[in-house]
N, C-alpha and C. Protein backbone atom coordinates (compact mmCIF):
# COMPACT_ATOMS: atom_id res chain seq x y z
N UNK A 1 26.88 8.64 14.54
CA UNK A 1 27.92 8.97 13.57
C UNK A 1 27.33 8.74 12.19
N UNK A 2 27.33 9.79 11.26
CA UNK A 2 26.80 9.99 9.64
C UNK A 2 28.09 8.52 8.91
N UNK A 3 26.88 7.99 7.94
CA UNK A 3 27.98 7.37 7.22
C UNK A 3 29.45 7.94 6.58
N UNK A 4 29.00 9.66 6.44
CA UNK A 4 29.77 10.07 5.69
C UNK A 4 31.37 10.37 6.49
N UNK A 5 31.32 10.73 8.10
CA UNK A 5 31.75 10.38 8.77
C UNK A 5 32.71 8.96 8.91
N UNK A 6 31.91 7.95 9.00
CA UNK A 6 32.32 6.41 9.21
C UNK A 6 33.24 6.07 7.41
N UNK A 7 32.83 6.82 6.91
CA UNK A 7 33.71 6.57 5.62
C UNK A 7 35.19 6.85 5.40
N UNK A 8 34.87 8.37 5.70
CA UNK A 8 36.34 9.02 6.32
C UNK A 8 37.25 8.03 7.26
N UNK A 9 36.52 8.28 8.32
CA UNK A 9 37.43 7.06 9.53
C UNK A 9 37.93 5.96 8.74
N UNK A 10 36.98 5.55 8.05
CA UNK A 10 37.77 4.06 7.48
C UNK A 10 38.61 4.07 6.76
N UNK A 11 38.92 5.13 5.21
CA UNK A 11 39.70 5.68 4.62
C UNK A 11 40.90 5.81 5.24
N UNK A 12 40.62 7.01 6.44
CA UNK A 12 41.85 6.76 7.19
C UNK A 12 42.34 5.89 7.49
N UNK A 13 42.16 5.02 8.18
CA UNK A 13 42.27 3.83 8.76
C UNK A 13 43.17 2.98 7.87
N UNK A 14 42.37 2.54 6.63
CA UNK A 14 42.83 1.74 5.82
C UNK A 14 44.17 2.38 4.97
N UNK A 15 43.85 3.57 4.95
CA UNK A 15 45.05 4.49 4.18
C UNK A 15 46.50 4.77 5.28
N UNK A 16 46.57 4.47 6.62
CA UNK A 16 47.50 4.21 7.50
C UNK A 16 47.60 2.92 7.60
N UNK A 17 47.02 2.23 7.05
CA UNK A 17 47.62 0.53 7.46
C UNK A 17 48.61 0.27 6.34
N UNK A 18 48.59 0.74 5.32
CA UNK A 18 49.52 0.24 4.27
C UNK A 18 50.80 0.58 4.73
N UNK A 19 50.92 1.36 5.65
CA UNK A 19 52.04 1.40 5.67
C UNK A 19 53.19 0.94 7.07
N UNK A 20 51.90 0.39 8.00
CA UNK A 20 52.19 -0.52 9.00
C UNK A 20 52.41 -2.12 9.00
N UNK A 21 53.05 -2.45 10.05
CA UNK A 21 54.15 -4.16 9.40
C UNK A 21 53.17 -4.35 10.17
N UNK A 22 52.52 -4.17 11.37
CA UNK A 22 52.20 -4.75 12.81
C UNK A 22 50.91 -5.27 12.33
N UNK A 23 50.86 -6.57 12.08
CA UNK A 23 49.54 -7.35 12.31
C UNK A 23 48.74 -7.15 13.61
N UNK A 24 48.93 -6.91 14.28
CA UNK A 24 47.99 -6.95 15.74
C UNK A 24 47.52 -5.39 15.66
N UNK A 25 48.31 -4.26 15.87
CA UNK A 25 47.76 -2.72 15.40
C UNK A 25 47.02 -2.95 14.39
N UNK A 26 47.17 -3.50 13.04
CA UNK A 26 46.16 -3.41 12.08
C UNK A 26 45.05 -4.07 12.56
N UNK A 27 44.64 -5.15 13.11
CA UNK A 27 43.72 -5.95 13.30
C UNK A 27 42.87 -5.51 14.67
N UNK A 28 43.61 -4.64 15.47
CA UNK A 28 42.82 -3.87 16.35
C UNK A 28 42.28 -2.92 15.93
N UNK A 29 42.85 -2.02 14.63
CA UNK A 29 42.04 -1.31 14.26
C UNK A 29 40.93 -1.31 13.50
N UNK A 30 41.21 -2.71 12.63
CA UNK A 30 40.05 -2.67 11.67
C UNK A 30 38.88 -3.31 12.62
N UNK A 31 38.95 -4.21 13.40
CA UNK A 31 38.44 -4.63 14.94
C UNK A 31 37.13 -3.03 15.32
N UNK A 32 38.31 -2.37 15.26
CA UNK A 32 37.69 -1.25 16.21
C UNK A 32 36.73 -0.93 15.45
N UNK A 33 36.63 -0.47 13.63
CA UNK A 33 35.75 -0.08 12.77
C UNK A 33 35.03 -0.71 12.45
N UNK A 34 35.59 -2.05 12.66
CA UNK A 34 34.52 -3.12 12.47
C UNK A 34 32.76 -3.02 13.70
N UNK A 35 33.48 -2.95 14.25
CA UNK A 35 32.49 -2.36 15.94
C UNK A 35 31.38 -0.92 15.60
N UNK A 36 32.17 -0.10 15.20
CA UNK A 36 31.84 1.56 14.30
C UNK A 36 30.64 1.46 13.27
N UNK A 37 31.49 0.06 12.52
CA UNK A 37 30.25 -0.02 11.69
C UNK A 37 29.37 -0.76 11.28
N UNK A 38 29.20 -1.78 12.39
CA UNK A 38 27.95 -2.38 12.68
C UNK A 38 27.30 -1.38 13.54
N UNK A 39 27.83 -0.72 14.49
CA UNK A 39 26.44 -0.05 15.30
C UNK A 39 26.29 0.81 14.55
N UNK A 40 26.79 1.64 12.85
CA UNK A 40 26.21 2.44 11.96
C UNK A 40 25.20 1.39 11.40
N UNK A 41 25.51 0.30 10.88
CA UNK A 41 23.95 -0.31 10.15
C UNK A 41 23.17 -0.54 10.87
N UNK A 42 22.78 -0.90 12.11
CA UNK A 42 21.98 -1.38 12.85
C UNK A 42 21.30 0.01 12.77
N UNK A 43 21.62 1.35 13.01
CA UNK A 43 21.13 2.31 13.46
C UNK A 43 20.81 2.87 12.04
N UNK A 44 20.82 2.44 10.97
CA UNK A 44 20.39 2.95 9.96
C UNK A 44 19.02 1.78 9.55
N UNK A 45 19.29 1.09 9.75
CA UNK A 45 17.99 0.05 10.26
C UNK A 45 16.93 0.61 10.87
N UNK A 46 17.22 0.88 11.93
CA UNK A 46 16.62 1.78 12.90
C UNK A 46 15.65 2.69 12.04
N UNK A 47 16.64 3.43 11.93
CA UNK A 47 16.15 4.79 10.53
C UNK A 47 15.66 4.81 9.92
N UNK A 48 15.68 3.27 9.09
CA UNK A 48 14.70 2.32 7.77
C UNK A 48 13.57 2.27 8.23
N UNK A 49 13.00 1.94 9.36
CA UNK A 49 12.01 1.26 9.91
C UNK A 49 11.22 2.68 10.42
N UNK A 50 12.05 3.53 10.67
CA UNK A 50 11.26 4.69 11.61
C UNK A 50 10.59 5.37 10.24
N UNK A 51 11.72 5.54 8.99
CA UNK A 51 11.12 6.46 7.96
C UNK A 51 9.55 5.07 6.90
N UNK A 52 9.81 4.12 6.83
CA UNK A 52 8.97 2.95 6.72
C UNK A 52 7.22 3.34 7.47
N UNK A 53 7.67 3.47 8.93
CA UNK A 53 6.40 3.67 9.59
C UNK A 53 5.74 4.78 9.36
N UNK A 54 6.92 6.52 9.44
CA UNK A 54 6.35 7.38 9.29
C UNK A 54 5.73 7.34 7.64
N UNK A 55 6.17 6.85 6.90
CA UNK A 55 5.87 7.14 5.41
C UNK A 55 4.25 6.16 5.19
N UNK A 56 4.08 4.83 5.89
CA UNK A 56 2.48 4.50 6.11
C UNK A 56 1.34 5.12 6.52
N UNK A 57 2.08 5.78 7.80
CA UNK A 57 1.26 6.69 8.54
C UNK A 57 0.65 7.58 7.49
N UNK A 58 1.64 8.23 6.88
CA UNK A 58 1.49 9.60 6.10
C UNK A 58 0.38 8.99 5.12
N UNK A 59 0.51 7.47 4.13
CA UNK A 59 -0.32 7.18 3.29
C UNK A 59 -2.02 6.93 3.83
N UNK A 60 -1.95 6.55 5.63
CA UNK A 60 -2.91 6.97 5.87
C UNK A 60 -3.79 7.90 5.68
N UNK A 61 -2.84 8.88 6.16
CA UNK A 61 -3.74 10.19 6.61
C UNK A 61 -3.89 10.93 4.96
N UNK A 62 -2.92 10.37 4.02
CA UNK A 62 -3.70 10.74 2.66
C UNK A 62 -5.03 10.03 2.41
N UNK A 63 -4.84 8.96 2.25
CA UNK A 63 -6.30 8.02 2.25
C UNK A 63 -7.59 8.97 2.71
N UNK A 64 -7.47 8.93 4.50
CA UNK A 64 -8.11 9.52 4.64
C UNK A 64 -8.52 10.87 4.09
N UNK A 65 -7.75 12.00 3.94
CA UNK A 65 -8.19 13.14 3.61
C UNK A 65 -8.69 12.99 2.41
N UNK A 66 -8.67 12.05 1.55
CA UNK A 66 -9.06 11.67 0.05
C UNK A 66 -10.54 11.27 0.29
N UNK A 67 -10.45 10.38 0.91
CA UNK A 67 -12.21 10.00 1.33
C UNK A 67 -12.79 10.91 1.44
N UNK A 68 -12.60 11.91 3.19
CA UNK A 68 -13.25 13.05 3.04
C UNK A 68 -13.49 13.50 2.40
N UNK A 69 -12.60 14.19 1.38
CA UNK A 69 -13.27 14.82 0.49
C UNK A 69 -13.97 14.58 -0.52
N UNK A 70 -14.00 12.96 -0.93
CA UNK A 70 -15.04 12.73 -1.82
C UNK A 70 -16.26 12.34 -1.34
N UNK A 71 -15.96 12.25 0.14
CA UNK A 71 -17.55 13.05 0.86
C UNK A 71 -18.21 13.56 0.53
N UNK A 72 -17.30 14.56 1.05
CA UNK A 72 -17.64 15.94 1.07
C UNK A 72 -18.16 16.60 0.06
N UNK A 73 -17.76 15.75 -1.34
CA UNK A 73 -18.35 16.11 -2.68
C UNK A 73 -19.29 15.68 -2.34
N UNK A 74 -19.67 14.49 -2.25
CA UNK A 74 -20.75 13.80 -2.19
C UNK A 74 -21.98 14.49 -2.15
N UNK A 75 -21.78 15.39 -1.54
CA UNK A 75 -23.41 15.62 0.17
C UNK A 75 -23.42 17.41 -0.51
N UNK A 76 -22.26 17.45 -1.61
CA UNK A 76 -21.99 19.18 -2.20
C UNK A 76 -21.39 20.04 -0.73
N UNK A 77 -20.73 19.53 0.00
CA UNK A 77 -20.05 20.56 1.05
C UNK A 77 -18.62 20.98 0.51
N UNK A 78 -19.19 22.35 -0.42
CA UNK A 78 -17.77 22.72 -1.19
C UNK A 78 -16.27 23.42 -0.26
N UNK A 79 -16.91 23.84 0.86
CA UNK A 79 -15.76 24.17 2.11
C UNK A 79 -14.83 23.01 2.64
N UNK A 80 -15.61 21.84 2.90
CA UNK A 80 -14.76 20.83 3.83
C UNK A 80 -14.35 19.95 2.22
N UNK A 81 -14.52 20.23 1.44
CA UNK A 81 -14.22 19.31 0.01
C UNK A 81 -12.83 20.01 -0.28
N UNK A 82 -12.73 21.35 -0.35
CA UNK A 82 -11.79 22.22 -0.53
C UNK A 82 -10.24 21.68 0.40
N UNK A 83 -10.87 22.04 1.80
CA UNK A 83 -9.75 21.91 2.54
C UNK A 83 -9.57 20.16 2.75
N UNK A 84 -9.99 19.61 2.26
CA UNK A 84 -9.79 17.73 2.25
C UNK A 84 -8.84 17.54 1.31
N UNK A 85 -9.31 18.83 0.48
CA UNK A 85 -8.21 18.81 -0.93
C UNK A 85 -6.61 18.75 -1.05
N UNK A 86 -6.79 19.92 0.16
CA UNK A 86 -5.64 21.14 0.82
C UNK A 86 -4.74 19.91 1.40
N UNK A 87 -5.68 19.43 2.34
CA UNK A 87 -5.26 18.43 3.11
C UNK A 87 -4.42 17.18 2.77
N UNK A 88 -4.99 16.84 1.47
CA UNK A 88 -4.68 15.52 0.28
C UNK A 88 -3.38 16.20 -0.19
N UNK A 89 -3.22 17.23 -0.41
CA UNK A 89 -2.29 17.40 -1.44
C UNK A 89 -1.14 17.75 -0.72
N UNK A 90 -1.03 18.43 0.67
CA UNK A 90 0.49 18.07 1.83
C UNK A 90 0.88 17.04 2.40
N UNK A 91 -0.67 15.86 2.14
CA UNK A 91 0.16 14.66 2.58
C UNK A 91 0.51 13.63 1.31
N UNK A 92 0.09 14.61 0.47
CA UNK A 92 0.91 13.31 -1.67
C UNK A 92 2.57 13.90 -1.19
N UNK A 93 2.32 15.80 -1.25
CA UNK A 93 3.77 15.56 -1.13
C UNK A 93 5.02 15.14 -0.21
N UNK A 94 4.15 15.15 1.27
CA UNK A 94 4.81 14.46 2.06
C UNK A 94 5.18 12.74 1.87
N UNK A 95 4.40 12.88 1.68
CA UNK A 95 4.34 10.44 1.13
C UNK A 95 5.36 10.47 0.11
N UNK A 96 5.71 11.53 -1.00
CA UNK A 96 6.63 11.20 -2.13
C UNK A 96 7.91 11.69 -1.40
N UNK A 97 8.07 12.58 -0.44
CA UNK A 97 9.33 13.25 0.03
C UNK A 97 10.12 11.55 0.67
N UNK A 98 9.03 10.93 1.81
CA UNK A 98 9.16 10.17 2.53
C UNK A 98 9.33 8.80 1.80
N UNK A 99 9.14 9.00 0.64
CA UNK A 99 9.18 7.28 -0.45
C UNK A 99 10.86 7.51 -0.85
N UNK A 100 11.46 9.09 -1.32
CA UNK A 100 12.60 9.53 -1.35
C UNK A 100 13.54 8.89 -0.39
N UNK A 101 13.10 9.53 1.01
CA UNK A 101 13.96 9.53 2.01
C UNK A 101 14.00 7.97 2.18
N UNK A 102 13.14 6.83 2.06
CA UNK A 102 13.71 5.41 2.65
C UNK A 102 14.19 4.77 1.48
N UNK A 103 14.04 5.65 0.07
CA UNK A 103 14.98 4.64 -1.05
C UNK A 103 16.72 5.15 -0.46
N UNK A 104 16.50 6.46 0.11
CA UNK A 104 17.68 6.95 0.24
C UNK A 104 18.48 6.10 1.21
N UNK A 105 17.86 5.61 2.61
CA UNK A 105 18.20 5.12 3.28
C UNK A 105 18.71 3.54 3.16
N UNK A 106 17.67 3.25 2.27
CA UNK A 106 18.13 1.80 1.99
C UNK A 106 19.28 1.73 0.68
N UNK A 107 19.71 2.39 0.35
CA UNK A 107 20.63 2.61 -0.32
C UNK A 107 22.02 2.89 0.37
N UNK A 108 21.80 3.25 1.27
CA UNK A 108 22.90 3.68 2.13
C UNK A 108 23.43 3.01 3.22
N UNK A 109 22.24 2.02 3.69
CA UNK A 109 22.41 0.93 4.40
C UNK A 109 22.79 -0.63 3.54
N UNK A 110 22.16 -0.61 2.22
CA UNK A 110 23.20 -1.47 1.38
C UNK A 110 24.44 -1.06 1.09
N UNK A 111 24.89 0.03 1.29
CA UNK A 111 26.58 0.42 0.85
C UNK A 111 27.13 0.01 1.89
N UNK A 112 26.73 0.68 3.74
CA UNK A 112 27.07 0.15 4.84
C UNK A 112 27.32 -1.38 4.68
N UNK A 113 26.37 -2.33 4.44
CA UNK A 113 26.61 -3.72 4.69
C UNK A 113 27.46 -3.85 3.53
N UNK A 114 27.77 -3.39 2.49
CA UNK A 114 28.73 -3.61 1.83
C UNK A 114 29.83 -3.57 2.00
N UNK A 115 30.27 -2.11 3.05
CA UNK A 115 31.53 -2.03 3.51
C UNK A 115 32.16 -2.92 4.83
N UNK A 116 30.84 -3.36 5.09
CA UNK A 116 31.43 -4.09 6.24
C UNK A 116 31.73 -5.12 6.07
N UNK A 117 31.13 -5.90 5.34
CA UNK A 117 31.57 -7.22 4.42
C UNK A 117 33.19 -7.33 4.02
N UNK A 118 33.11 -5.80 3.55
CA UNK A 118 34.68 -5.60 2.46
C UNK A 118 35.86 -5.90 4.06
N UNK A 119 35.16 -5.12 5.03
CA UNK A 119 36.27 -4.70 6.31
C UNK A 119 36.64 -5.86 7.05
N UNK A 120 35.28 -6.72 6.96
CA UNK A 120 35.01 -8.41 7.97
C UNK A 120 35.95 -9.21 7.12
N UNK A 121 35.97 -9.15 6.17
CA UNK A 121 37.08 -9.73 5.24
C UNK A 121 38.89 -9.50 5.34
N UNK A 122 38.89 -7.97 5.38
CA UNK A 122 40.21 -7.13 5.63
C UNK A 122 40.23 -7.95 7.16
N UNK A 123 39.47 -7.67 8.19
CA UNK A 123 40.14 -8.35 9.59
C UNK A 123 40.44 -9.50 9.84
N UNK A 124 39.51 -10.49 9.41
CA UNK A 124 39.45 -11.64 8.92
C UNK A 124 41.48 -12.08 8.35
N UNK A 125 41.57 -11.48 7.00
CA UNK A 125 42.97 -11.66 6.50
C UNK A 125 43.94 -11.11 7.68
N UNK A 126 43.83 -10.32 8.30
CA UNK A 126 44.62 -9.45 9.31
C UNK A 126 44.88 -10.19 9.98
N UNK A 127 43.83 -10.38 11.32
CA UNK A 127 43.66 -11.54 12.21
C UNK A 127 44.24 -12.36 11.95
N UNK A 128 44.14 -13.40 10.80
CA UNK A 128 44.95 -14.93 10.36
C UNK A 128 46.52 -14.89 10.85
N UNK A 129 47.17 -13.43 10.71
CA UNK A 129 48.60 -13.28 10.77
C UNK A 129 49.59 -12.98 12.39
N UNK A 130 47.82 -13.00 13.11
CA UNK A 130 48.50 -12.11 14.21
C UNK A 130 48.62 -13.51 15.84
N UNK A 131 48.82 -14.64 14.83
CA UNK A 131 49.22 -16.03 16.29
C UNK A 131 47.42 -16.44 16.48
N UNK A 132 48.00 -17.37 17.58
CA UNK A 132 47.16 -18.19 18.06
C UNK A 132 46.59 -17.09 19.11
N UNK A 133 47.08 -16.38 19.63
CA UNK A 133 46.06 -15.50 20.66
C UNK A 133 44.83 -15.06 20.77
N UNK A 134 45.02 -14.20 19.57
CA UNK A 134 44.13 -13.56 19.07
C UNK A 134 42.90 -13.93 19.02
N UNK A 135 42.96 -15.43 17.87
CA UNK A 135 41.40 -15.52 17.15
C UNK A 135 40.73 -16.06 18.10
N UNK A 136 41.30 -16.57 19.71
CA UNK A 136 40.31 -16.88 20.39
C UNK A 136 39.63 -15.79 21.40
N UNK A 137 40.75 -14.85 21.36
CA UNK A 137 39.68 -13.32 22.65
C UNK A 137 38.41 -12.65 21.07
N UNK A 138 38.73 -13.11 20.13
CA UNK A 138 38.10 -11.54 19.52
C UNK A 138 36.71 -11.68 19.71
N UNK A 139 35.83 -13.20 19.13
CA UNK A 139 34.50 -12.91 18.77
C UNK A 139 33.62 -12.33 19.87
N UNK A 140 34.32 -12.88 21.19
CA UNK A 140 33.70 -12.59 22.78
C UNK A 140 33.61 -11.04 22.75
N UNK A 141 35.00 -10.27 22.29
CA UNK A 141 34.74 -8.97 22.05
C UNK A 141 34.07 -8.22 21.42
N UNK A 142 34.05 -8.82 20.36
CA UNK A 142 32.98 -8.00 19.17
C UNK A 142 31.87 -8.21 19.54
N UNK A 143 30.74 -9.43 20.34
CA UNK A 143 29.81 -9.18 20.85
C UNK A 143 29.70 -8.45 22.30
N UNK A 144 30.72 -8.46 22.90
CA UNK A 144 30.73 -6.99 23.83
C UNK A 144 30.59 -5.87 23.84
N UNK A 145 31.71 -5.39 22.64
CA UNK A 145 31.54 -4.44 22.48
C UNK A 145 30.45 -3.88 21.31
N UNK A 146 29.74 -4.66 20.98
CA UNK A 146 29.17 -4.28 19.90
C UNK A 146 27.42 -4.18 20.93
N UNK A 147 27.45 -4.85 21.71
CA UNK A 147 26.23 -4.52 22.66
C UNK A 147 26.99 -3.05 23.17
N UNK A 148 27.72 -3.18 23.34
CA UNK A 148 27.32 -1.93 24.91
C UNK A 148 27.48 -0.44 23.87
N UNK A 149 27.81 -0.71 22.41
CA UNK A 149 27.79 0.45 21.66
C UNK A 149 26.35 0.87 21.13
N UNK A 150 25.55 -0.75 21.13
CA UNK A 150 24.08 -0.66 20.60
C UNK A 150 23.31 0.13 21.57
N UNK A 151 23.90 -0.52 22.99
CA UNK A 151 22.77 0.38 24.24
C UNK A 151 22.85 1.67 24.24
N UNK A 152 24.65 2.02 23.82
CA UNK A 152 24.71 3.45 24.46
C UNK A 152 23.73 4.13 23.15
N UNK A 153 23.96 3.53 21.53
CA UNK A 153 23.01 4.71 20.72
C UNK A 153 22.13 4.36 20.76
N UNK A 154 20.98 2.83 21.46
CA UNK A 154 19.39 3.50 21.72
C UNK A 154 19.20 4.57 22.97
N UNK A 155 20.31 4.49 23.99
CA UNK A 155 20.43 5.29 24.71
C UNK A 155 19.59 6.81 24.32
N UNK A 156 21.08 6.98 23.32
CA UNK A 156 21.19 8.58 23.06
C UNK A 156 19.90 8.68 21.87
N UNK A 157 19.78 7.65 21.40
CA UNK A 157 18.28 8.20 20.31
C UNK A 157 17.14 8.59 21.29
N UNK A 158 17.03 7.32 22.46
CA UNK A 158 15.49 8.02 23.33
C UNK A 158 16.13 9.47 23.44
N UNK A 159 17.31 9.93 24.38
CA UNK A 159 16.80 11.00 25.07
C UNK A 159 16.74 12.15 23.49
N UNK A 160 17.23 11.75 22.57
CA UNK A 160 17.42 12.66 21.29
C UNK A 160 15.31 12.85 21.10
N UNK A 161 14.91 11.39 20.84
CA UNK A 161 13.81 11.21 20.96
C UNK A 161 12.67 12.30 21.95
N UNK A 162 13.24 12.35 23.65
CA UNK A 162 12.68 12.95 24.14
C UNK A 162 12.70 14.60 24.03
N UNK A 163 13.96 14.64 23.86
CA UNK A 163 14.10 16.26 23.42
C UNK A 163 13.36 16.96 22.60
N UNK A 164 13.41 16.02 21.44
CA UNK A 164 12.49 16.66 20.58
C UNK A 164 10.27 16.67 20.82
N UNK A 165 10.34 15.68 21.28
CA UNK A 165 8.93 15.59 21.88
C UNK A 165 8.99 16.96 22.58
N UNK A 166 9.72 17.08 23.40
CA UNK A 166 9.90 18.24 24.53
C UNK A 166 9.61 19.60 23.70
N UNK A 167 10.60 19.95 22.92
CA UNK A 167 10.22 20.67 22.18
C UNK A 167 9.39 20.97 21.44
N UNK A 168 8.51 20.01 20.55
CA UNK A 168 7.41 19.95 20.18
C UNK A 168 6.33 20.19 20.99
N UNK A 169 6.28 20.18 21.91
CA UNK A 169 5.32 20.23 22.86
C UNK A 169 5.16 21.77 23.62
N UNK A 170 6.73 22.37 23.93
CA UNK A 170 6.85 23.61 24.54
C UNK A 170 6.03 24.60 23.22
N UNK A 171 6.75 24.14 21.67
CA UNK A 171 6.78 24.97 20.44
C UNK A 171 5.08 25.05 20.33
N UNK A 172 3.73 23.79 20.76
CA UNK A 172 3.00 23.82 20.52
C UNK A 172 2.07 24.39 21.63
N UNK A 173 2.67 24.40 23.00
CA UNK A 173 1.83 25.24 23.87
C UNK A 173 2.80 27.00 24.07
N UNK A 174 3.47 27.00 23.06
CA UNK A 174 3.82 28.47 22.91
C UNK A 174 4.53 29.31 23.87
N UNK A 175 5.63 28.35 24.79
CA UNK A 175 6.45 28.37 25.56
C UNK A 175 7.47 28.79 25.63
């Protein structure tokens, strides 16, 4: 689920509670988003770390093609100096696309932990109103349910993961 998504929901959410008396409906629901949107930061974490690795990688393989080609100057091999060049200069602009994409992300994963803070707070006040029942089932829940939401989206990232390998692979043996 896109933050932009999880924003909406909450909007909603919060924009139907004003006008509900029921402490326990409110506190199940913000409960429920509360759940929504921890397994959104965790998985934008995720995201942090994946665009993090790919964006090193990439400064690798600039490095390298940079060397080469000042090899390649080196020794006067103006062909492999050329394309080292070629080479250098799709992975500058890939490394700056990819420096983009994880300011983007970490920007977006500080708003996430921001909102959840704001929401852990909203349930928090909610909760207080709704008896003695309550505050002792919830935390057991929220680490329940907040695992079996984590498994199901590394779940769905591998096979998302494998699909695309799959495809990459059919697209590269021309299938």
């Amino acid at each position: 689920m896109g933050l932009d998504e999880l924003r909406a929901r909450l909007d909603s959410l919060l924009a139907g509670q004003g006008l509900s008396s029921d402490q326990r409906a409110r506190a199940s629901g913000l409960h429920a988003a509360l759940v929504e949107l921890k397994v959104a930061v965790g998985q934008s974490r995720d995201a942090l770390a994946a665009a993090e690795r790919e964006l090193a990688s990439e400064r690798t393989q600039l490095a390298d093609a940079e060397r080469r080609g000042g090899l390649a100057a080196g020794i006067g091999d103006a062909e492999t100096s050329r394309i080292a060049g070629e080479f250098a200069a799709r992975h500058r602009e890939r490394a700056g696309i990819l420096e983009r994409k994880v300011g983007v992300i970490k920007e977006e994963l500080a708003y996430a932990e921001r909102e959840y803070a704001s929401l852990a707070a909203q349930y928090q006040a909610a909760r207080g109103g709704t008896g003695p029942a309550t505050p002792a089932a919830g935390p057991d829940l929220d680490e329940r349910d907040f695992d079996l939401l984590q498994a199901k989206a590394r779940r769905e990232a591998a096979e998302q993961a494998a699909k695309a390998q799959l495809e990459h692979l059919k697209k590269k043996l021309g299938k």
